[in-house]
PDB file of N, CA and C in Angstrom:
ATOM      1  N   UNK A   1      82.243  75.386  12.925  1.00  0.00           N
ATOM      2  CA  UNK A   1      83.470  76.129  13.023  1.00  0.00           C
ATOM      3  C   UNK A   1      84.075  76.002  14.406  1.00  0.00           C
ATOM      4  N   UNK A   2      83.349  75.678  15.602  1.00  0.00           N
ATOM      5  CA  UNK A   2      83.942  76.071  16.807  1.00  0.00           C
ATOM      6  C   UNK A   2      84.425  74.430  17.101  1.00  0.00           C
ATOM      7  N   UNK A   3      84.246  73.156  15.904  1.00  0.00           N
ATOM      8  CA  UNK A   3      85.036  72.310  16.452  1.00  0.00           C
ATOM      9  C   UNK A   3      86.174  72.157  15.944  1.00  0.00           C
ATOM     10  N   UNK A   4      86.124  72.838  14.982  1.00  0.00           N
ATOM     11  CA  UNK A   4      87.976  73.125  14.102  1.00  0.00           C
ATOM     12  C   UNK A   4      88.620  73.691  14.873  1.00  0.00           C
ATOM     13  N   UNK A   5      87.647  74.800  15.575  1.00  0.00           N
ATOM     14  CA  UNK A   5      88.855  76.011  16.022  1.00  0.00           C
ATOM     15  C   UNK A   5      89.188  75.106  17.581  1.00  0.00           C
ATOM     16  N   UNK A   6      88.198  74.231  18.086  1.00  0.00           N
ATOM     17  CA  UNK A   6      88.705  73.890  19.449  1.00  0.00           C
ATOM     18  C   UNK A   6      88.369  74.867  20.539  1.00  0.00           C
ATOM     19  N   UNK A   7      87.340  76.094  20.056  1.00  0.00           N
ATOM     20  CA  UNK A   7      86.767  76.749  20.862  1.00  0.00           C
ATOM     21  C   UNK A   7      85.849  78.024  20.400  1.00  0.00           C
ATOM     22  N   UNK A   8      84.971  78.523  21.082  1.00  0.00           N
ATOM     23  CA  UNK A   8      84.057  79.162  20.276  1.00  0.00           C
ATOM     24  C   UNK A   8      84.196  80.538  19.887  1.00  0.00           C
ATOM     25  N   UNK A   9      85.231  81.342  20.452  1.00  0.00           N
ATOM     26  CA  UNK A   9      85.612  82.487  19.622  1.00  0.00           C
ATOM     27  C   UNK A   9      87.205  82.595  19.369  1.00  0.00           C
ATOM     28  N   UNK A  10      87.468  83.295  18.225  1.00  0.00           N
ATOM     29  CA  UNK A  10      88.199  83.669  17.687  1.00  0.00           C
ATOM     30  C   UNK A  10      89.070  84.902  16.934  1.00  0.00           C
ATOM     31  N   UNK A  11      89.866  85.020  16.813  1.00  0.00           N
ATOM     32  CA  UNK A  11      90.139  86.423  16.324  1.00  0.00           C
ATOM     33  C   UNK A  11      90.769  86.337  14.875  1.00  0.00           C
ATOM     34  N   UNK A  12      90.089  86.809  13.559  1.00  0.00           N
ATOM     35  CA  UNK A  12      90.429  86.691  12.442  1.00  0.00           C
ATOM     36  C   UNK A  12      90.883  88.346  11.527  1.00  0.00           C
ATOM     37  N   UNK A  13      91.440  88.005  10.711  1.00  0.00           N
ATOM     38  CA  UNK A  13      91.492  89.725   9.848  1.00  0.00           C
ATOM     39  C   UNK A  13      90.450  89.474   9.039  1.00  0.00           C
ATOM     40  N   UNK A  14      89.790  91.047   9.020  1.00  0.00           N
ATOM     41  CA  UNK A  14      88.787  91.111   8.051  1.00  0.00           C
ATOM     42  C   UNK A  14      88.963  92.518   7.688  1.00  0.00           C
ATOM     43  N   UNK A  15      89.285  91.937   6.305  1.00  0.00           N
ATOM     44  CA  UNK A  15      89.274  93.241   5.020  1.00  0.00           C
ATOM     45  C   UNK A  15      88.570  93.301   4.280  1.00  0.00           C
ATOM     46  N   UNK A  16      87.395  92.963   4.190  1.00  0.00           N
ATOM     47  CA  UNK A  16      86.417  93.234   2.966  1.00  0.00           C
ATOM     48  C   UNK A  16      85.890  94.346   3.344  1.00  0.00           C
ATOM     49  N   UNK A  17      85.307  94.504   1.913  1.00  0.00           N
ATOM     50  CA  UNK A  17      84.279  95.688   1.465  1.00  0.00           C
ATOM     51  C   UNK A  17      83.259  95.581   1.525  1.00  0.00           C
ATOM     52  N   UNK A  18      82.666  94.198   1.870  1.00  0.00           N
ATOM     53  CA  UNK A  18      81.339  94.330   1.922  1.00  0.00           C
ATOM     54  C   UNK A  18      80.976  93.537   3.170  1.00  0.00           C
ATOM     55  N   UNK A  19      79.394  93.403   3.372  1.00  0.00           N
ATOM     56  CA  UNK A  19      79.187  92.671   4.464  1.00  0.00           C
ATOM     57  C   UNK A  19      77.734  91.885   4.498  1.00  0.00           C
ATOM     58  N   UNK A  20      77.122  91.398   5.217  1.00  0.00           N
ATOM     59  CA  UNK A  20      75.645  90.579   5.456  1.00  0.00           C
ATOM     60  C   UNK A  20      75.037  91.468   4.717  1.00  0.00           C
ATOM     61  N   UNK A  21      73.747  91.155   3.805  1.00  0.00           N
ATOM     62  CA  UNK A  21      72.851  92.355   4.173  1.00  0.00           C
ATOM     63  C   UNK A  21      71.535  92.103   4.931  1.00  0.00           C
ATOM     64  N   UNK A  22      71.773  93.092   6.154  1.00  0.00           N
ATOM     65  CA  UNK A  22      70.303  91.967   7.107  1.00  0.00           C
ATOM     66  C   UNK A  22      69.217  92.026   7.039  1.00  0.00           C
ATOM     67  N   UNK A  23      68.991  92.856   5.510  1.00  0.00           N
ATOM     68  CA  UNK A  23      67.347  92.112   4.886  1.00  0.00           C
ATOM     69  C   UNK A  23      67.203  91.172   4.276  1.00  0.00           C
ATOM     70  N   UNK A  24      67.963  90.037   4.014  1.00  0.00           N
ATOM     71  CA  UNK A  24      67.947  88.951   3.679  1.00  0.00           C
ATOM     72  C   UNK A  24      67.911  87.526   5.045  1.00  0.00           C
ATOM     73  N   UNK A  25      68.260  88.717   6.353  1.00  0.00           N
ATOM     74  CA  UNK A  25      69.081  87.504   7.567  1.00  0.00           C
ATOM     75  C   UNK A  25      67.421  86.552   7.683  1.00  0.00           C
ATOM     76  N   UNK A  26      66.393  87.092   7.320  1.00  0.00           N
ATOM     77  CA  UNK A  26      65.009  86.092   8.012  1.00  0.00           C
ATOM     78  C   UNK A  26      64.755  84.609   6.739  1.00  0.00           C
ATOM     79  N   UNK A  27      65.058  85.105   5.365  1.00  0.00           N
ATOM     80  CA  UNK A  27      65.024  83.973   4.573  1.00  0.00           C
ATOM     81  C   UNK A  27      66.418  82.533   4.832  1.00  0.00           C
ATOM     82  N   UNK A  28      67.260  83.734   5.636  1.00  0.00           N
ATOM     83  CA  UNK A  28      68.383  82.811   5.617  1.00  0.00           C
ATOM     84  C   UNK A  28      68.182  82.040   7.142  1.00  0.00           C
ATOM     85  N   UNK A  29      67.535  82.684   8.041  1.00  0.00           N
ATOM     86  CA  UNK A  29      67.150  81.909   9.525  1.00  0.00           C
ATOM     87  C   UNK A  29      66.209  80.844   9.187  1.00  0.00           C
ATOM     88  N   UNK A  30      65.486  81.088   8.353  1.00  0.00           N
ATOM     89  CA  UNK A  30      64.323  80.058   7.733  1.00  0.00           C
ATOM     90  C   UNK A  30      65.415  78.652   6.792  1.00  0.00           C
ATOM     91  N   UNK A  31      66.646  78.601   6.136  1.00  0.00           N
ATOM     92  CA  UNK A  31      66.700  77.882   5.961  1.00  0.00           C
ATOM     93  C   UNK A  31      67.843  76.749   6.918  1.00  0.00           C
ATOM     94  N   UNK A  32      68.579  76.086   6.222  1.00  0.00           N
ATOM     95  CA  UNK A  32      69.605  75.282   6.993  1.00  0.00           C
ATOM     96  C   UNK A  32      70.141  75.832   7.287  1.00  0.00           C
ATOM     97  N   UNK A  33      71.338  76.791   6.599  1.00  0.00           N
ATOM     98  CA  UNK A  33      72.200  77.607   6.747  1.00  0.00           C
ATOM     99  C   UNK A  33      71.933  78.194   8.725  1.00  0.00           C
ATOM    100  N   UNK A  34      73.249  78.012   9.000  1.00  0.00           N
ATOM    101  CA  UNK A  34      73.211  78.237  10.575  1.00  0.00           C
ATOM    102  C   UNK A  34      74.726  79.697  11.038  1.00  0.00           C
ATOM    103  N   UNK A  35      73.785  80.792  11.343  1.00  0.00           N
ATOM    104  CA  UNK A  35      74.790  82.211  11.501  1.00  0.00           C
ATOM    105  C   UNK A  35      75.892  81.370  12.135  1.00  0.00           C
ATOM    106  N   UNK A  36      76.748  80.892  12.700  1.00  0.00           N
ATOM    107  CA  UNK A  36      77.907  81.128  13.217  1.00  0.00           C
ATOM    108  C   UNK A  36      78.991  81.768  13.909  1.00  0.00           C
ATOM    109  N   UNK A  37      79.553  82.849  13.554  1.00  0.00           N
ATOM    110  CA  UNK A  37      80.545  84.130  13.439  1.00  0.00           C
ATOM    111  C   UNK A  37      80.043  85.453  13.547  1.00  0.00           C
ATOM    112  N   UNK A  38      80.061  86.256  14.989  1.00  0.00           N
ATOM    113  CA  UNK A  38      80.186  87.251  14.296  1.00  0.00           C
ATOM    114  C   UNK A  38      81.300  88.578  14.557  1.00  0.00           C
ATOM    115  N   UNK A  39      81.421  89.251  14.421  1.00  0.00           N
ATOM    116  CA  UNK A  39      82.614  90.717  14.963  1.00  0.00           C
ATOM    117  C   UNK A  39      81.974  91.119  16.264  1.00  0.00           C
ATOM    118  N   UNK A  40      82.733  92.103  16.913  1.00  0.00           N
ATOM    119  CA  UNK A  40      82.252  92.606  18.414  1.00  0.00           C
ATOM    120  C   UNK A  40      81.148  93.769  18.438  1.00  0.00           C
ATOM    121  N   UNK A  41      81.201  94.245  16.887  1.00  0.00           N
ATOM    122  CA  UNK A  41      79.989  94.777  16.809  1.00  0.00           C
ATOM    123  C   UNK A  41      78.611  94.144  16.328  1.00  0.00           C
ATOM    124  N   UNK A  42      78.748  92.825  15.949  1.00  0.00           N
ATOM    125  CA  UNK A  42      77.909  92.109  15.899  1.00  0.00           C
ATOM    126  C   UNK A  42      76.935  91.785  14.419  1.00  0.00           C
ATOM    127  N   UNK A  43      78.272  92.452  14.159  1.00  0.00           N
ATOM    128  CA  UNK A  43      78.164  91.930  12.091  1.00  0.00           C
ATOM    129  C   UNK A  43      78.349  90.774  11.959  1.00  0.00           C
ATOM    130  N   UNK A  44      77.444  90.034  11.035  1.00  0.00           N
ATOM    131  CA  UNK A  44      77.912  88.813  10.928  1.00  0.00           C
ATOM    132  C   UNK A  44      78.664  88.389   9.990  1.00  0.00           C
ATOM    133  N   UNK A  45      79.861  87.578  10.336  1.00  0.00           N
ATOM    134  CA  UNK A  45      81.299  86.950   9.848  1.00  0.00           C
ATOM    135  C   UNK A  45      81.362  85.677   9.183  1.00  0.00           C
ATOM    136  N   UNK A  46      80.333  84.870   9.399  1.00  0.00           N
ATOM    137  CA  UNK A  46      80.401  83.152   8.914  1.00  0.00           C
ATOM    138  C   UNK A  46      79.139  82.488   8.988  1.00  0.00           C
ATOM    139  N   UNK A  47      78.556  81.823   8.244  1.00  0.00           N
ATOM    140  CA  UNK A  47      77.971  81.038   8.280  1.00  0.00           C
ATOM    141  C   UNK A  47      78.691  79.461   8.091  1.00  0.00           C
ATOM    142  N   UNK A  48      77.655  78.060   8.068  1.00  0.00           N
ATOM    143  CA  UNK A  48      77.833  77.191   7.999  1.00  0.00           C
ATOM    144  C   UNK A  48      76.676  76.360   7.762  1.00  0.00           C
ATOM    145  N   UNK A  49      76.614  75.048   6.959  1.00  0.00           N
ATOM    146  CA  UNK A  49      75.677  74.474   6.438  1.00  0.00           C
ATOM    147  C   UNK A  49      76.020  73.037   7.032  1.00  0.00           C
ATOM    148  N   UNK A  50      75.687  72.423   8.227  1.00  0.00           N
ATOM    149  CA  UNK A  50      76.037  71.713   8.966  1.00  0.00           C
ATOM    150  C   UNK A  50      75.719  70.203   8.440  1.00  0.00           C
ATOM    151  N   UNK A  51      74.226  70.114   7.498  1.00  0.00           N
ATOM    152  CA  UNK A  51      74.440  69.235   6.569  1.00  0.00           C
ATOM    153  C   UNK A  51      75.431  68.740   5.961  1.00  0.00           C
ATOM    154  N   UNK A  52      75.972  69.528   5.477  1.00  0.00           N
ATOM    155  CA  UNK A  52      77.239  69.098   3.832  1.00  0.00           C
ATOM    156  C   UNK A  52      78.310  68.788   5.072  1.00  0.00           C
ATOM    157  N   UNK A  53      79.515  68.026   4.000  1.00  0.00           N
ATOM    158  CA  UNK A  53      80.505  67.683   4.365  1.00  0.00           C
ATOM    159  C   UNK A  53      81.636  68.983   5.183  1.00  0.00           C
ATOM    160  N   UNK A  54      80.993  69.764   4.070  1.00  0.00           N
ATOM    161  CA  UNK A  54      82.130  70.767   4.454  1.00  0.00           C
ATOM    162  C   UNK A  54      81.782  72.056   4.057  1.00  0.00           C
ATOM    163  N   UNK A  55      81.070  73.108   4.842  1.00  0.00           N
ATOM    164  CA  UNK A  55      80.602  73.960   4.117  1.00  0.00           C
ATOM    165  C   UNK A  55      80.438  75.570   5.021  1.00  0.00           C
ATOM    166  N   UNK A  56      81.480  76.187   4.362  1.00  0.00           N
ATOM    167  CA  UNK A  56      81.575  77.102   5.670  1.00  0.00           C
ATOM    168  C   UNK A  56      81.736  78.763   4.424  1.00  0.00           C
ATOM    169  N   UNK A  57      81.576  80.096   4.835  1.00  0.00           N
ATOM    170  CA  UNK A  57      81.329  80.409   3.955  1.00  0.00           C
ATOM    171  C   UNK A  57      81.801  81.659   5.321  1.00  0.00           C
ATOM    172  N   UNK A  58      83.026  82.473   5.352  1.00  0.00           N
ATOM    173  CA  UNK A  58      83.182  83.897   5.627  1.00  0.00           C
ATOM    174  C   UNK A  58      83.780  84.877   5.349  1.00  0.00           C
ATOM    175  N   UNK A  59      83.829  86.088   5.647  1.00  0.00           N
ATOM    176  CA  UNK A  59      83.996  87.120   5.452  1.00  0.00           C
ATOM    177  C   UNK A  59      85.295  88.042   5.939  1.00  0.00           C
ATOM    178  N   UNK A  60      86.023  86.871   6.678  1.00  0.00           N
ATOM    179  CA  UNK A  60      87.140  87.243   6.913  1.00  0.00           C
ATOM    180  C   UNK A  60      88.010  86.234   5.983  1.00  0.00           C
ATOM    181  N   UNK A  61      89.352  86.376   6.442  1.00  0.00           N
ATOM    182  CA  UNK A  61      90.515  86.106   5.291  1.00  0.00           C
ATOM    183  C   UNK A  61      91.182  84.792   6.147  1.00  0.00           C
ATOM    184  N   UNK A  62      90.916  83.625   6.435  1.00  0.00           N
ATOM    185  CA  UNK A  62      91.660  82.717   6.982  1.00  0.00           C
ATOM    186  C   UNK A  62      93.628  82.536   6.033  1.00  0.00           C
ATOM    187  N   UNK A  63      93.365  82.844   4.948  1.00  0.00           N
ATOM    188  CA  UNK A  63      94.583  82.646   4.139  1.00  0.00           C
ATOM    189  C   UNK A  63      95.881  83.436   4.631  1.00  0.00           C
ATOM    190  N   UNK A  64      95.231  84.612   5.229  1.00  0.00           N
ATOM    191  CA  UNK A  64      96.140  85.540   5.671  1.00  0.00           C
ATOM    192  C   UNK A  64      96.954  85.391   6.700  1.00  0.00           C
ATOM    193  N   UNK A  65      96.106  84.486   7.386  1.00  0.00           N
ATOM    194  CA  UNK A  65      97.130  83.626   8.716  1.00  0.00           C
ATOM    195  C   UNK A  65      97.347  82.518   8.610  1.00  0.00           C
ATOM    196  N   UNK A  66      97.717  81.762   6.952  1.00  0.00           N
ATOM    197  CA  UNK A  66      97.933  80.452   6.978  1.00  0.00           C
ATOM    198  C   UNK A  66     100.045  81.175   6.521  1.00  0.00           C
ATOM    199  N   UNK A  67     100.701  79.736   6.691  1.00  0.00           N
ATOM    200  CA  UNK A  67     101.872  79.994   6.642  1.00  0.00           C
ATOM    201  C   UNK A  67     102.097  78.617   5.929  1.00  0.00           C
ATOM    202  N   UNK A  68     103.451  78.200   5.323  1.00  0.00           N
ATOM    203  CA  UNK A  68     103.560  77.108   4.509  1.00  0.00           C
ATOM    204  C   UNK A  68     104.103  76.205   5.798  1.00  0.00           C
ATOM    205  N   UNK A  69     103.706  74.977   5.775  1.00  0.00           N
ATOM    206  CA  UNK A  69     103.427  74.194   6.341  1.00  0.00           C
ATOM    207  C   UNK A  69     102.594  74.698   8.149  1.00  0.00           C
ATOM    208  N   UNK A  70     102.331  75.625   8.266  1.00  0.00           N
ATOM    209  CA  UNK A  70     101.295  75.973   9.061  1.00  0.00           C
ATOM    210  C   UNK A  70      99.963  76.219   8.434  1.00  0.00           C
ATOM    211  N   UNK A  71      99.046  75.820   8.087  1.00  0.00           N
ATOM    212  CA  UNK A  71      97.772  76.059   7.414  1.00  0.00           C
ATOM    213  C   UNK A  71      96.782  76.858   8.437  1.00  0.00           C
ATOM    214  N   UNK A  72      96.235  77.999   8.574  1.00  0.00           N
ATOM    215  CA  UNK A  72      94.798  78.183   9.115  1.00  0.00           C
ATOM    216  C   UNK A  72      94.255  77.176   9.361  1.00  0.00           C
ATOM    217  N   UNK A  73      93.194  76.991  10.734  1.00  0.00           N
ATOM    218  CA  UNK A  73      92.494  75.606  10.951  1.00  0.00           C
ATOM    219  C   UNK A  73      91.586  75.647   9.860  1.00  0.00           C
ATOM    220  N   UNK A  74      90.750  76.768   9.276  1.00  0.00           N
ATOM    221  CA  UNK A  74      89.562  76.551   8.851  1.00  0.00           C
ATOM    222  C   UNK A  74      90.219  75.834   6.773  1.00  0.00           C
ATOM    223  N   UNK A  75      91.589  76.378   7.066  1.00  0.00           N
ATOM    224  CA  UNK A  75      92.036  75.802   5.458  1.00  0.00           C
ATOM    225  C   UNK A  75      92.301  74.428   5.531  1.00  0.00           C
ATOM    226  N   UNK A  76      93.121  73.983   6.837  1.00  0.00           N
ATOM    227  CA  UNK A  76      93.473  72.454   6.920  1.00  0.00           C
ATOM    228  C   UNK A  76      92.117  71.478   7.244  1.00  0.00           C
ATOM    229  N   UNK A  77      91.158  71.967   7.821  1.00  0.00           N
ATOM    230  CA  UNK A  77      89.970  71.255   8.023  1.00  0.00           C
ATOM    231  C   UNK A  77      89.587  71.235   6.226  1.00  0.00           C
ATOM    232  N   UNK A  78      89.294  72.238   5.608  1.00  0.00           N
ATOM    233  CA  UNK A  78      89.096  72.050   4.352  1.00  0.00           C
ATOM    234  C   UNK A  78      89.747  71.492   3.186  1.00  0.00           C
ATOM    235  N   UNK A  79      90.885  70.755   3.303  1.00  0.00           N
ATOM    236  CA  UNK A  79      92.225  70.112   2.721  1.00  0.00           C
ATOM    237  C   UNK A  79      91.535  68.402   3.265  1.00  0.00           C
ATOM    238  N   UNK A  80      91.289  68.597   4.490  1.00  0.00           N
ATOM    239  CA  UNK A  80      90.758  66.949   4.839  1.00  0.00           C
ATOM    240  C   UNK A  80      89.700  66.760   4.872  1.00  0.00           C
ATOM    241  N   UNK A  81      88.718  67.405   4.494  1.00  0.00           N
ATOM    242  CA  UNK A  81      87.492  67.684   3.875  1.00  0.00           C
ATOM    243  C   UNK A  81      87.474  66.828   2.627  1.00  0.00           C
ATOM    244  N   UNK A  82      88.484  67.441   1.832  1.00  0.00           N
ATOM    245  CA  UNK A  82      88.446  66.937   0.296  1.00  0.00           C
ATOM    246  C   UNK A  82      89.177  65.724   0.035  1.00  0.00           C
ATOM    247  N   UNK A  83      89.446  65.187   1.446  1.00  0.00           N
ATOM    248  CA  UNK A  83      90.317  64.168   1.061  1.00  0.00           C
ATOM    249  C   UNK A  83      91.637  64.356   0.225  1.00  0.00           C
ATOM    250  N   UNK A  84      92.282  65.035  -0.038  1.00  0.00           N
ATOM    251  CA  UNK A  84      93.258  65.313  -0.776  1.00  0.00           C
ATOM    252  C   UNK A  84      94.809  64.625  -0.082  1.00  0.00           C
TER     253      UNK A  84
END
């Protein structure tokens, strides 16, 4: 994520209802999956699977700051991802 964004933090909206649950965070440190993201309280916001082509997975709303012909980085990285 921090080579899309061109730097390592960021400021995103986050409206969900739900969040990590961090009795799961030790099966998930054990596998590929790599934390990424998190809020200033230190919830975590994103992961990423640095294997795959393209594989990013958060909890905030990138759509909300995309605009038509302005895309969110993390949507336009995922548009040339798919080759489309």
């Amino acid at each position: 994520m921090a080579k899309i964004y061109g730097q390592t933090q960021a400021e995103e909206d986050f409206r969900c209802n739900y969040g990590f649950n961090a009795a799961f965070a030790e099966n998930f440190r054990n596998s590929k999956l790599r934390f990424v993201g998190y809020d200033n309280e230190g919830e975590l916001r994103a992961i990423e699977l640095p294997s795959h082509r393209f594989f990013l997975a958060t909890l905030f709303l990138p759509q909300m700051r995309s605009q038509p012909g302005q895309p969110h980085p993390l949507i336009a990285a995922f548009i040339q991802a798919a080759d489309i």
